[in-house]
Protein backbone atom coordinates (compact mmCIF):
# COMPACT_ATOMS: atom_id res chain seq x y z
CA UNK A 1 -6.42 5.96 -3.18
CA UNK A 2 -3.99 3.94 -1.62
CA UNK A 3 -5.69 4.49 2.17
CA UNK A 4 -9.08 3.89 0.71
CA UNK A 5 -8.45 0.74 -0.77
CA UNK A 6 -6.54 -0.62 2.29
CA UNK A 7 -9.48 0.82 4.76
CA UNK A 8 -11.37 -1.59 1.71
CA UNK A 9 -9.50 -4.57 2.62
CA UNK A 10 -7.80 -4.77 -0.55
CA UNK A 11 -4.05 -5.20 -0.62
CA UNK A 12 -2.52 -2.39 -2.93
CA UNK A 13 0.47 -2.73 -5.10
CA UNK A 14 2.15 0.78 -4.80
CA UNK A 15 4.83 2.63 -6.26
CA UNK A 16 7.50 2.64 -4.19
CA UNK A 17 8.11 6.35 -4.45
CA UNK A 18 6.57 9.53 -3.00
CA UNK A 19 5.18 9.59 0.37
CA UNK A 20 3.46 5.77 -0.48
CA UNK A 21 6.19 3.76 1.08
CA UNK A 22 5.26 5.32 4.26
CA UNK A 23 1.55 4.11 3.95
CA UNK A 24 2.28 0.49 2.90
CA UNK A 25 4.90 -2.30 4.55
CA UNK A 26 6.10 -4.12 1.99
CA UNK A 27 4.64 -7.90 2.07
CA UNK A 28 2.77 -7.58 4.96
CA UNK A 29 0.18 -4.82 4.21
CA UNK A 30 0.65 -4.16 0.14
CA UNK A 31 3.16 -4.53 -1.88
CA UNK A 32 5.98 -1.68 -2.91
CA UNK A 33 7.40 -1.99 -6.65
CA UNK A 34 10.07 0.06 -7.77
CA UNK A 35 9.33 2.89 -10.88
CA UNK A 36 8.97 0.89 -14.37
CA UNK A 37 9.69 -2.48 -13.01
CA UNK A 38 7.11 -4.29 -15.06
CA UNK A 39 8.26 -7.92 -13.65
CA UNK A 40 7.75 -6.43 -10.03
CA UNK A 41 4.35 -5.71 -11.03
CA UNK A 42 3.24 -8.75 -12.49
CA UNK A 43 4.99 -11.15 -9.88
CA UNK A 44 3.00 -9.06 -7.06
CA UNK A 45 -0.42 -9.47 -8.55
CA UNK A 46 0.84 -13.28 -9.16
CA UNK A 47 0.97 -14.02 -5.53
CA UNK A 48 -2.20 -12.12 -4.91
CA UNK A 49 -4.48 -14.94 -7.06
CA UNK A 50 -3.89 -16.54 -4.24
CA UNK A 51 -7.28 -15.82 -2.55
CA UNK A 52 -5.84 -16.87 1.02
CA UNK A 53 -2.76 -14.95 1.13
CA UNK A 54 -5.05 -11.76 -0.57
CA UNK A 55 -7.45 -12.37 2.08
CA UNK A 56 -5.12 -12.19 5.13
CA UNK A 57 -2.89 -9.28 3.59
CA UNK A 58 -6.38 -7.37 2.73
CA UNK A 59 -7.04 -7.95 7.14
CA UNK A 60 -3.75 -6.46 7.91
CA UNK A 61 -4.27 -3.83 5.16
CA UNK A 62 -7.25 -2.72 7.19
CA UNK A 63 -6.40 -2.71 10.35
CA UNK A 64 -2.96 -0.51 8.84
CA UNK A 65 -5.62 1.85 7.32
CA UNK A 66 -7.76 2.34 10.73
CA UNK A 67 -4.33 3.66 12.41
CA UNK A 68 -4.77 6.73 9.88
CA UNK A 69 -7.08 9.56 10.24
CA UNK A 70 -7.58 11.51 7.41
CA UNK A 71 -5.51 14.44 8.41
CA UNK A 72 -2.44 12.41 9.64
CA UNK A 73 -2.83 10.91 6.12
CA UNK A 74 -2.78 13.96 4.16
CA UNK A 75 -0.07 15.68 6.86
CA UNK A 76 2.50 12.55 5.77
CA UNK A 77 2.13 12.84 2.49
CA UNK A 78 2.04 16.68 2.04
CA UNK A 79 5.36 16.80 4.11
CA UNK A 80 7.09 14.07 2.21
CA UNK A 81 5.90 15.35 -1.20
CA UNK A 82 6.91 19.19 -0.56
CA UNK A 83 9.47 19.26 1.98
CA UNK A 84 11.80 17.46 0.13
């Protein structure tokens, strides 16, 4: 979900835990919020009502998204969710 919303232009605001970190850069592409920090959350989607600053994270979100095939995709994430 996260690479299809980024290939979407749409900034995401991840989890920063399982293999999503390596996916988004924090404040640049998406946004990374620590497990069950509510206030993380809500300040991230705060500063995305800003249709501007959405607009030019969703361009860089894209063009981060167009880097990743599929398979490289998948390969990341498998490795960092069961090699650990």
């Amino acid at each position: 979900v996260v690479l299809e919303s980024m290939a979407s232009g749409v900034p995401v605001v991840g989890c920063a835990a399982g293999g999503i970190p390596d996916l988004i850069r924090d404040d640049d592409t998406g946004f990374l919020v620590e497990p069950g920090d509510i206030d993380g959350y809500t300040a991230c989607a705060t500063k995305l009502m800003d249709r501007k600053y959405r607009e030019k994270m969703g361009v860089r979100a894209r063009k981060e998204a167009e880097r990743w095939g599929w398979e490289a995709a998948t390969s990341v994430l498998r490795n960092v969710q069961y090699e650990r």
